[in-house]
PDB file of N, CA and C in Angstrom:
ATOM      1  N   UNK A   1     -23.163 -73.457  40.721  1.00  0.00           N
ATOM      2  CA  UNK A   1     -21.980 -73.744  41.534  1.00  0.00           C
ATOM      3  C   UNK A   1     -20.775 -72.918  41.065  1.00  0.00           C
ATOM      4  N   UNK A   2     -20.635 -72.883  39.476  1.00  0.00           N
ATOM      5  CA  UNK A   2     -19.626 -72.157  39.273  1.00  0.00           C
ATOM      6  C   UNK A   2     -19.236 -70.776  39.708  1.00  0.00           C
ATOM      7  N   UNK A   3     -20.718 -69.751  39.707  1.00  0.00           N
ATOM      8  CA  UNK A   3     -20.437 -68.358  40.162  1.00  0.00           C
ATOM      9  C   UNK A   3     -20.529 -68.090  41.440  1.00  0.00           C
ATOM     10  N   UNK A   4     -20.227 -69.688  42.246  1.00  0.00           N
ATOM     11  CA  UNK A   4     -20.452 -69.439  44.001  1.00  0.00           C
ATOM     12  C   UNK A   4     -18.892 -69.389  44.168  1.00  0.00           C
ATOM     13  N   UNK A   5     -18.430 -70.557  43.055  1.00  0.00           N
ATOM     14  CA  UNK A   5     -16.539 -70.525  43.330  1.00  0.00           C
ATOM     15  C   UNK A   5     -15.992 -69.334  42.687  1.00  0.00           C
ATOM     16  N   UNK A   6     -17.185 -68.638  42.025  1.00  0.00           N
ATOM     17  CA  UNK A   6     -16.212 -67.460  41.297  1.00  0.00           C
ATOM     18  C   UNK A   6     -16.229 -65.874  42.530  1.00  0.00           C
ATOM     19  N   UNK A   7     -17.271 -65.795  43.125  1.00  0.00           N
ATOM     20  CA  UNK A   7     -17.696 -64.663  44.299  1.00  0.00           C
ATOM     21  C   UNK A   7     -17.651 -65.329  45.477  1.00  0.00           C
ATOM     22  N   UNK A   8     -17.354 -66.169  45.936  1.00  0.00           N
ATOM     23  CA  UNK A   8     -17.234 -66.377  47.461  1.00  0.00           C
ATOM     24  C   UNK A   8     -16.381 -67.540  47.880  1.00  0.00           C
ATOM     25  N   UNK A   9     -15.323 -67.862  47.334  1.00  0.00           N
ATOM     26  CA  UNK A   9     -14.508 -69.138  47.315  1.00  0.00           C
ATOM     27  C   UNK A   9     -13.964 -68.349  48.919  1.00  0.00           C
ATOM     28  N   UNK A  10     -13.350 -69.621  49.484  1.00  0.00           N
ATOM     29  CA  UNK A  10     -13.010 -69.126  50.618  1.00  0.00           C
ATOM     30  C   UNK A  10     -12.172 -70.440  51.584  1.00  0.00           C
ATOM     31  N   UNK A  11     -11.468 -71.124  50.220  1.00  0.00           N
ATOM     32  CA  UNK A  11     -10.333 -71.808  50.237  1.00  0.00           C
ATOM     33  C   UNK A  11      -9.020 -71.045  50.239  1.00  0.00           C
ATOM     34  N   UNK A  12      -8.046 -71.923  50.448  1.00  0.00           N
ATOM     35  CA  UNK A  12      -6.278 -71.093  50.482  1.00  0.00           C
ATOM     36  C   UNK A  12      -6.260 -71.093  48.913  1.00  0.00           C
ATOM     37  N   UNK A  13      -6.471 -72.127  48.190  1.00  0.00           N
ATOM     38  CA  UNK A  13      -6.338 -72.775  46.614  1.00  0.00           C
ATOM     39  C   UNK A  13      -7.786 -72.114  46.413  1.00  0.00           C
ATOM     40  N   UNK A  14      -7.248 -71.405  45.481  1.00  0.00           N
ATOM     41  CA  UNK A  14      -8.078 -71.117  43.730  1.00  0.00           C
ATOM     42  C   UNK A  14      -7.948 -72.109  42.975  1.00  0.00           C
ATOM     43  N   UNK A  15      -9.180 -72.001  41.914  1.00  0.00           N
ATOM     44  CA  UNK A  15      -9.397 -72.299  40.648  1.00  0.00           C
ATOM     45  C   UNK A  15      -8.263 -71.403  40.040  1.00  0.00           C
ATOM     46  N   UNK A  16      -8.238 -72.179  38.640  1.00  0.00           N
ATOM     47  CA  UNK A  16      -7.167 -71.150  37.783  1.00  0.00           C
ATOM     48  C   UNK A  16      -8.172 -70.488  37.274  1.00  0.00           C
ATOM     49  N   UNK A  17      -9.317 -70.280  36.882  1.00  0.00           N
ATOM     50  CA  UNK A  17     -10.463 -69.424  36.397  1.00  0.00           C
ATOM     51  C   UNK A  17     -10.722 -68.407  36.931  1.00  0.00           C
ATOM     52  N   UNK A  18     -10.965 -68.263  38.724  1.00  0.00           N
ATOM     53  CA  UNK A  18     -11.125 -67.513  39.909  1.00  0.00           C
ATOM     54  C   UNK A  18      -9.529 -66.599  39.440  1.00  0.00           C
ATOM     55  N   UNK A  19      -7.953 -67.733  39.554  1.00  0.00           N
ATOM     56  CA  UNK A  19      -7.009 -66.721  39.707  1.00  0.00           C
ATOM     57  C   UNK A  19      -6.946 -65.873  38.149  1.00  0.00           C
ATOM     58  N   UNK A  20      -7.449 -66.194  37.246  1.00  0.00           N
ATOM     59  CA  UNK A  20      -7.112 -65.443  36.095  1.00  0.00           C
ATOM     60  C   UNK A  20      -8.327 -64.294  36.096  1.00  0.00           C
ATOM     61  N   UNK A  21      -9.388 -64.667  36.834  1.00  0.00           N
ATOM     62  CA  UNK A  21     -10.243 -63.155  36.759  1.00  0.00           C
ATOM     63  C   UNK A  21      -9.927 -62.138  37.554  1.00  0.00           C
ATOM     64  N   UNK A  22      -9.023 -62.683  38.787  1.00  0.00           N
ATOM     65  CA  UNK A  22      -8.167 -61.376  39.810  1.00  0.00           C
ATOM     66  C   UNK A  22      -7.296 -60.936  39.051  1.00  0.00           C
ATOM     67  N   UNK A  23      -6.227 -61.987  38.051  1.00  0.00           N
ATOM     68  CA  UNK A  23      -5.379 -61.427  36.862  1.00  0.00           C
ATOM     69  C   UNK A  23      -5.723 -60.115  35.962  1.00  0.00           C
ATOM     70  N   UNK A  24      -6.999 -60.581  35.513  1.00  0.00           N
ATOM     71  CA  UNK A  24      -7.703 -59.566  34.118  1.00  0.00           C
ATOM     72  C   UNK A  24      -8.196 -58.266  35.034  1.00  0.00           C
ATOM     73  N   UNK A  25      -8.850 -58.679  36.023  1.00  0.00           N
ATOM     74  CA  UNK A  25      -8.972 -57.083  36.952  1.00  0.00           C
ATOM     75  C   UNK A  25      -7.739 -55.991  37.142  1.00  0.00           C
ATOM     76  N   UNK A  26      -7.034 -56.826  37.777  1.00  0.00           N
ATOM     77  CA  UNK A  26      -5.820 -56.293  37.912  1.00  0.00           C
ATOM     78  C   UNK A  26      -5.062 -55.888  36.318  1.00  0.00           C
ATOM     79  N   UNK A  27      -5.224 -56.430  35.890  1.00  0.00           N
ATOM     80  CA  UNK A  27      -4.478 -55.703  34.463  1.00  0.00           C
ATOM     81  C   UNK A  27      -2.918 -56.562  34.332  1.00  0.00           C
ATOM     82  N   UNK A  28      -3.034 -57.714  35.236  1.00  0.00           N
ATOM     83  CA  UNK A  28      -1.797 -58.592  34.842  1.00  0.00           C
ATOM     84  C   UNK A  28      -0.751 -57.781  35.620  1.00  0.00           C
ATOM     85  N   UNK A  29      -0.571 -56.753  36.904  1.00  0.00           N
ATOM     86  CA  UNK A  29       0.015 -55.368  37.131  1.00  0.00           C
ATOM     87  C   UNK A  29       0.047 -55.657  38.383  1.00  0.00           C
ATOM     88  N   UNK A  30       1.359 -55.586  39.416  1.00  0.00           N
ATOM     89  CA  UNK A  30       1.683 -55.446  40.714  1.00  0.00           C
ATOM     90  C   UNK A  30       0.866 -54.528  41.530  1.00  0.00           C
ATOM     91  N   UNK A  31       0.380 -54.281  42.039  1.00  0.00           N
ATOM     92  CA  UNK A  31      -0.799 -53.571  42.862  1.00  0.00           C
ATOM     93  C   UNK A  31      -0.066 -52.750  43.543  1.00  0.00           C
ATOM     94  N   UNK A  32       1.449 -52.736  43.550  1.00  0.00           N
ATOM     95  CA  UNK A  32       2.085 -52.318  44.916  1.00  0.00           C
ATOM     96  C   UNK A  32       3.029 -51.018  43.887  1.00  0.00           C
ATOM     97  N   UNK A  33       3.859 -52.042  43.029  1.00  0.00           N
ATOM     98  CA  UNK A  33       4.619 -51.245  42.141  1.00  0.00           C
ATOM     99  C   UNK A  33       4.618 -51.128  40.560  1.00  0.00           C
ATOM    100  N   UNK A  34       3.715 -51.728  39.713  1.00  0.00           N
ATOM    101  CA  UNK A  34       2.833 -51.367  38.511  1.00  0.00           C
ATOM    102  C   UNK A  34       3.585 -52.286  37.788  1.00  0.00           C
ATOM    103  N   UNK A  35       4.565 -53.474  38.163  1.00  0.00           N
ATOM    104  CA  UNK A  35       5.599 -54.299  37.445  1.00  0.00           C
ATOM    105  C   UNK A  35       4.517 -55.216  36.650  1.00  0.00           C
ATOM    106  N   UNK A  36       4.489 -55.705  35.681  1.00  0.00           N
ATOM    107  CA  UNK A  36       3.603 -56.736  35.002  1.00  0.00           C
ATOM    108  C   UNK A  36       4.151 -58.220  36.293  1.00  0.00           C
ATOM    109  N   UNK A  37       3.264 -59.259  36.192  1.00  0.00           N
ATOM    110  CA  UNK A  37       3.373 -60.151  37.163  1.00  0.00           C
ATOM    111  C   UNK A  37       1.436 -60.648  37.111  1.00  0.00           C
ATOM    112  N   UNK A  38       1.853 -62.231  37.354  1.00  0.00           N
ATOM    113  CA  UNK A  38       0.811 -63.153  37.853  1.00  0.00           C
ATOM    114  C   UNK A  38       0.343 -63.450  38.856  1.00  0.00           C
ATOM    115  N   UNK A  39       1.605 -63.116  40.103  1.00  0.00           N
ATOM    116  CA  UNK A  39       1.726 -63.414  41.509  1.00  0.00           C
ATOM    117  C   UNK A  39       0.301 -63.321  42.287  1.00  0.00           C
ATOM    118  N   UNK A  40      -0.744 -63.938  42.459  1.00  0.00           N
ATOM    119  CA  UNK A  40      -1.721 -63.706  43.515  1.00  0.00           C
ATOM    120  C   UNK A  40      -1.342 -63.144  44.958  1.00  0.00           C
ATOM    121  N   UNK A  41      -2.018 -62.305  45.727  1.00  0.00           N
ATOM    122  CA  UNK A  41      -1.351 -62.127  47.572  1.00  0.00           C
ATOM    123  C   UNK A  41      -2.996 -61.995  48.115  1.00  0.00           C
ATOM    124  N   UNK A  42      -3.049 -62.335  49.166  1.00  0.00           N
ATOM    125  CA  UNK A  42      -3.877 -62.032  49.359  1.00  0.00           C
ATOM    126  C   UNK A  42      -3.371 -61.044  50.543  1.00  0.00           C
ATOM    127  N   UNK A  43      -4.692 -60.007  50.452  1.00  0.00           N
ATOM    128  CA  UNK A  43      -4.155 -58.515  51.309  1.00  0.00           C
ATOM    129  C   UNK A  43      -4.302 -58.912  52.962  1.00  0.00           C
ATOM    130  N   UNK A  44      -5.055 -59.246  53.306  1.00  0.00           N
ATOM    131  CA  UNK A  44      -5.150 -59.546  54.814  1.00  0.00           C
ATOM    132  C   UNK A  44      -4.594 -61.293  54.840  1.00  0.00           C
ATOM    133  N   UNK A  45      -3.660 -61.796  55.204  1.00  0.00           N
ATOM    134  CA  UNK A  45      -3.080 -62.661  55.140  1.00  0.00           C
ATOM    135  C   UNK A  45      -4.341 -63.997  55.182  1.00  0.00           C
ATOM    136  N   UNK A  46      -4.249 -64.944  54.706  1.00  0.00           N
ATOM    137  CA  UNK A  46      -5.301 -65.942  54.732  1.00  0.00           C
ATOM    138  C   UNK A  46      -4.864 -66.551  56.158  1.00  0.00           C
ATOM    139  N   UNK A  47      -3.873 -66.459  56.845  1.00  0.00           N
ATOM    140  CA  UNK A  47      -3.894 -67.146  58.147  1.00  0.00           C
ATOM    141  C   UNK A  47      -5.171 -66.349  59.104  1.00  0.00           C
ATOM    142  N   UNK A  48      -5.126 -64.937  58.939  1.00  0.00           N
ATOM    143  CA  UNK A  48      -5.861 -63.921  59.531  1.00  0.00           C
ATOM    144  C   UNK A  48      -7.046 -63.910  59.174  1.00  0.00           C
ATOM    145  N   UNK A  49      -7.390 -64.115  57.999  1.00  0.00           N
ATOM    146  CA  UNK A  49      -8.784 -64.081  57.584  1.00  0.00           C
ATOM    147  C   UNK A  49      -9.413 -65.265  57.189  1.00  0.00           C
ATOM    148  N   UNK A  50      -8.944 -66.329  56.969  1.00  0.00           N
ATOM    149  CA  UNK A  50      -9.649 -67.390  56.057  1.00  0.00           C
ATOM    150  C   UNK A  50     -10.087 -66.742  55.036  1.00  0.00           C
ATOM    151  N   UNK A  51      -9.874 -65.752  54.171  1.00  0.00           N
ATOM    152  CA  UNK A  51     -10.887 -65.198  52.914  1.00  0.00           C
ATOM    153  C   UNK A  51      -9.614 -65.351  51.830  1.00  0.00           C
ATOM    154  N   UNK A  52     -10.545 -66.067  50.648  1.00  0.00           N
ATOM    155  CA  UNK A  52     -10.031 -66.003  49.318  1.00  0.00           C
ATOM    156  C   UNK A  52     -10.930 -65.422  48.646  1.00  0.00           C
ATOM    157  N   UNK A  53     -11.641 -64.574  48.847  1.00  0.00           N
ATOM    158  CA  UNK A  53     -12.519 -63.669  48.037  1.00  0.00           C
ATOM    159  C   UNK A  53     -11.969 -62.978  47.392  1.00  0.00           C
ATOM    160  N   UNK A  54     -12.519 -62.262  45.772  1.00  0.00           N
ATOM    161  CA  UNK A  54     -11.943 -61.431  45.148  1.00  0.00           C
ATOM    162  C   UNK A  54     -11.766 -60.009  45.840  1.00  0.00           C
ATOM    163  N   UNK A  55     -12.048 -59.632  47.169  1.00  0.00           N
ATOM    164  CA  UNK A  55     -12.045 -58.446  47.411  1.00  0.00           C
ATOM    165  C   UNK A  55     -10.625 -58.485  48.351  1.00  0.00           C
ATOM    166  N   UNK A  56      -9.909 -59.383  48.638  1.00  0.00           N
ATOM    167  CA  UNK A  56      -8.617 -59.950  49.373  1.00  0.00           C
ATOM    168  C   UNK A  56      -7.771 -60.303  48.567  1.00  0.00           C
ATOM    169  N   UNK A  57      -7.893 -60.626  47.570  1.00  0.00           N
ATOM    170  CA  UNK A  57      -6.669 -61.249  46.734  1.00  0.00           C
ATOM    171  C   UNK A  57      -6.558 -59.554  45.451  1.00  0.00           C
ATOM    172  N   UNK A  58      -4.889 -59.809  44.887  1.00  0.00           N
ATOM    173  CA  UNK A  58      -4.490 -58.830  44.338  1.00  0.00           C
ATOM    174  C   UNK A  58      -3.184 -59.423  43.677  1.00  0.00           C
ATOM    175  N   UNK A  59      -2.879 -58.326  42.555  1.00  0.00           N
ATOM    176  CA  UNK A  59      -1.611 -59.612  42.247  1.00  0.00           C
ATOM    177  C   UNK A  59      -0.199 -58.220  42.490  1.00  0.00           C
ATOM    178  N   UNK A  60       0.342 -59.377  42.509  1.00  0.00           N
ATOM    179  CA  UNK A  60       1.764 -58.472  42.992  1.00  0.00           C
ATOM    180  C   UNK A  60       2.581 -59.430  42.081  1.00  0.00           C
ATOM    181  N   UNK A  61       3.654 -58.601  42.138  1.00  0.00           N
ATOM    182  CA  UNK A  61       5.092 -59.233  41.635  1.00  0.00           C
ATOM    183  C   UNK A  61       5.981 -59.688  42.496  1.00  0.00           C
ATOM    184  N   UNK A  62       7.151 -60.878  42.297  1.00  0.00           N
ATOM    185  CA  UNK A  62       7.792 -61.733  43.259  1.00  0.00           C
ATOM    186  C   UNK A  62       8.181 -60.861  44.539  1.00  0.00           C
ATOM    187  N   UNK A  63       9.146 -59.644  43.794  1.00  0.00           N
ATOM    188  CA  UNK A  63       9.749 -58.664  44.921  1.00  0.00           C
ATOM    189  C   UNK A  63       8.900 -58.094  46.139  1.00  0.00           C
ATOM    190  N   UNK A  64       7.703 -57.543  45.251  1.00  0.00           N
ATOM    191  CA  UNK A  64       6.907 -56.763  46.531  1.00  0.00           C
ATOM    192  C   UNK A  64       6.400 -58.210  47.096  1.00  0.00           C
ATOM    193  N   UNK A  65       6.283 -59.137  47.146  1.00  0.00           N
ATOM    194  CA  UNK A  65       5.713 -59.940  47.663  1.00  0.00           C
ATOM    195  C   UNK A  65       6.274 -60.833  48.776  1.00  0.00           C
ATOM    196  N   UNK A  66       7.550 -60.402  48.528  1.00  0.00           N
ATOM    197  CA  UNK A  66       8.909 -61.094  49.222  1.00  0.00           C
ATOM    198  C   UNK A  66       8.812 -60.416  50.165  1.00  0.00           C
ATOM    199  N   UNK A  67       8.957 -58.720  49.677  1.00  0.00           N
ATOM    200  CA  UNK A  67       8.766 -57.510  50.776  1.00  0.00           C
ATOM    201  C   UNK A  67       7.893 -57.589  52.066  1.00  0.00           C
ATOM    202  N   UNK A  68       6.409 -57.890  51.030  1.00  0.00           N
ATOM    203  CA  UNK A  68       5.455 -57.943  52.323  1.00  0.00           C
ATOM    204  C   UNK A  68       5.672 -59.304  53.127  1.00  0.00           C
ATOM    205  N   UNK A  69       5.902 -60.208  52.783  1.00  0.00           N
ATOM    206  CA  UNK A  69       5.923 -61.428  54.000  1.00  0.00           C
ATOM    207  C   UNK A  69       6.950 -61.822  54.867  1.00  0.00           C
ATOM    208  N   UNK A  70       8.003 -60.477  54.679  1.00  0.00           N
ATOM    209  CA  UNK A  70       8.803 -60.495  55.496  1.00  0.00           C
ATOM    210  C   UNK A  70       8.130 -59.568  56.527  1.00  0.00           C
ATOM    211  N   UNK A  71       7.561 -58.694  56.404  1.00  0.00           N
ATOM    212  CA  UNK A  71       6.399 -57.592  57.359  1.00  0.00           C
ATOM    213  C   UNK A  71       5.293 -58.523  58.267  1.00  0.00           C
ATOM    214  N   UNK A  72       5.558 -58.016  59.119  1.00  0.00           N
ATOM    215  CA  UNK A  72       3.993 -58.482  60.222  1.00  0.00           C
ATOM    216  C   UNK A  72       2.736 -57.848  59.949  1.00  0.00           C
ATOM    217  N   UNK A  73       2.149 -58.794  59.414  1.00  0.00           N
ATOM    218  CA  UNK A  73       0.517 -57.915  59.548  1.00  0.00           C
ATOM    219  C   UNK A  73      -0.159 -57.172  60.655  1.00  0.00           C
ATOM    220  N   UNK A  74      -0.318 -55.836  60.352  1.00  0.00           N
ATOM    221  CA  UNK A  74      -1.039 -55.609  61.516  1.00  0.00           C
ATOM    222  C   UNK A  74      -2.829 -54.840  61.280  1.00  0.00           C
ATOM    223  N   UNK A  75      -3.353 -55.823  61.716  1.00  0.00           N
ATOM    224  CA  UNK A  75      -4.649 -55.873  61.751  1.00  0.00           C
ATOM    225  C   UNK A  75      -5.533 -54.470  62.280  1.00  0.00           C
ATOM    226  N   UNK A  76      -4.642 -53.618  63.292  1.00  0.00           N
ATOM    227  CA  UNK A  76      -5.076 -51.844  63.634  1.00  0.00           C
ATOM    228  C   UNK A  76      -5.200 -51.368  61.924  1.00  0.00           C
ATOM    229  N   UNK A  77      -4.425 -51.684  61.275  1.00  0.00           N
ATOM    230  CA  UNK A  77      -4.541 -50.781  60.200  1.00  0.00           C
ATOM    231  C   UNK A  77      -5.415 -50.803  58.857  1.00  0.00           C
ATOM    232  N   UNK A  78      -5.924 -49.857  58.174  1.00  0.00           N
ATOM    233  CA  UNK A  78      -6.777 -50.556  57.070  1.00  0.00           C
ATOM    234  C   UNK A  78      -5.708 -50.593  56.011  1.00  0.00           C
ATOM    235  N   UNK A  79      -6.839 -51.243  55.182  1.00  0.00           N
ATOM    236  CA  UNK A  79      -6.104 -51.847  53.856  1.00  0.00           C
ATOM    237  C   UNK A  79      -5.168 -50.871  53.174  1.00  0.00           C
ATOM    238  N   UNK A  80      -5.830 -49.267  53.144  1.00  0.00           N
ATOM    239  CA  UNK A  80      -5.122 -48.683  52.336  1.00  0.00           C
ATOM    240  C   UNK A  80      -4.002 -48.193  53.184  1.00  0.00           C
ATOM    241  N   UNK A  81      -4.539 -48.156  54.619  1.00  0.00           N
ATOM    242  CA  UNK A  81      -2.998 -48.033  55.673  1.00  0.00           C
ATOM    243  C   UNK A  81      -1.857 -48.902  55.734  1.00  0.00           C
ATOM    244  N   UNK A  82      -2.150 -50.150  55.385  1.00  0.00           N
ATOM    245  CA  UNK A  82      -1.325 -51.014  55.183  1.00  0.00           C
ATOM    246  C   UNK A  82      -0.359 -51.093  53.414  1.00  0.00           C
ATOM    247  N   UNK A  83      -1.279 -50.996  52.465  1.00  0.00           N
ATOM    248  CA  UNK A  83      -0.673 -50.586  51.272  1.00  0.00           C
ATOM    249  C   UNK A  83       0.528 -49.617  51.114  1.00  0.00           C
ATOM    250  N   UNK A  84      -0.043 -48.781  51.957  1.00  0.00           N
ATOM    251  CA  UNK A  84       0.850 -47.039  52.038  1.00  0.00           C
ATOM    252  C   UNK A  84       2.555 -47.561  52.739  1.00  0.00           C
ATOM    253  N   UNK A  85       1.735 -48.603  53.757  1.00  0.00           N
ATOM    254  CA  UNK A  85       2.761 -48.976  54.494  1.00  0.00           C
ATOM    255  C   UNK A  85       4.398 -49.854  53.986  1.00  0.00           C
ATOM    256  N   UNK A  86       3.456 -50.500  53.238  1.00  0.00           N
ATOM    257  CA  UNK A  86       4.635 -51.438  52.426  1.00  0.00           C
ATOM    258  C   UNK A  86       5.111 -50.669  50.865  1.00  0.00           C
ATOM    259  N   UNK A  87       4.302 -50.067  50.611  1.00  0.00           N
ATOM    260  CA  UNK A  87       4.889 -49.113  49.386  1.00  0.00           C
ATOM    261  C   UNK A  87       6.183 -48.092  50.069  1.00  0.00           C
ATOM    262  N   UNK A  88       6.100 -47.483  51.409  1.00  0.00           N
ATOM    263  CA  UNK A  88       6.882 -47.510  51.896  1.00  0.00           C
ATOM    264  C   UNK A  88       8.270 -47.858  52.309  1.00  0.00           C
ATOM    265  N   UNK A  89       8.238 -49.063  52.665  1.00  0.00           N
ATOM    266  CA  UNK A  89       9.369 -49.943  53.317  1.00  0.00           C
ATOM    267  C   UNK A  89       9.725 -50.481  51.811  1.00  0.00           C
ATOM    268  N   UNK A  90       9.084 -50.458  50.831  1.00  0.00           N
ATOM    269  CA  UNK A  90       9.998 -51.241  49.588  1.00  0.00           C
ATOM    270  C   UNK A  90      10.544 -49.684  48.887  1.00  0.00           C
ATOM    271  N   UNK A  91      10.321 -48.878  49.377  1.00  0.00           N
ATOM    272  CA  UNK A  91      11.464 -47.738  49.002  1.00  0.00           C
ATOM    273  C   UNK A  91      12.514 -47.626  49.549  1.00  0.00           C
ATOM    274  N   UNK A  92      12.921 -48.241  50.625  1.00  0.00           N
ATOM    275  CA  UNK A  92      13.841 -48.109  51.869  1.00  0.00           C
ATOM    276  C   UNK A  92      14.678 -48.889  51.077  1.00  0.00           C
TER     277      UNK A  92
END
């Protein structure tokens, strides 16, 4: 049971086990702007996807995170189109 909640959870809520192994991947490091930070996001919004999988979640720091949920998701674009996108607009 444990390595089903650790690869395919697909709740809004994590385990703190699940969020500290997206932590240690990540390097404890904003995905967006390299700031140290705990912040979980998930990349395709969980309203949009229902997915809390490790391949959706990423950690960011408060700011970029503020950044992106003020942004509309848009689903035309891929992940790394969308990344590019908000690395973007938090230079503005």
């Amino acid at each position: 049971m444990k390595d089903c909640i650790m690869t395919t959870h697909k709740a809004y809520r994590q385990h703190t086990a699940f969020k500290d192994k997206i932590r240690r991947r990540d390097n404890y490091t904003c995905q967006l702007c390299g700031e140290p930070s705990m912040f979980l996001d998930h990349i395709v919004p969980f309203k949009e996807s229902h997915d809390s999988s490790e391949g959706n979640l990423r950690v960011l720091c408060m700011p970029c995170n503020l950044a992106l949920r003020r942004k509309q998701y848009n689903a035309a674009l891929t992940e790394d189109e969308w990344t590019d996108y908000i690395k973007r607009e938090l230079k503005q």
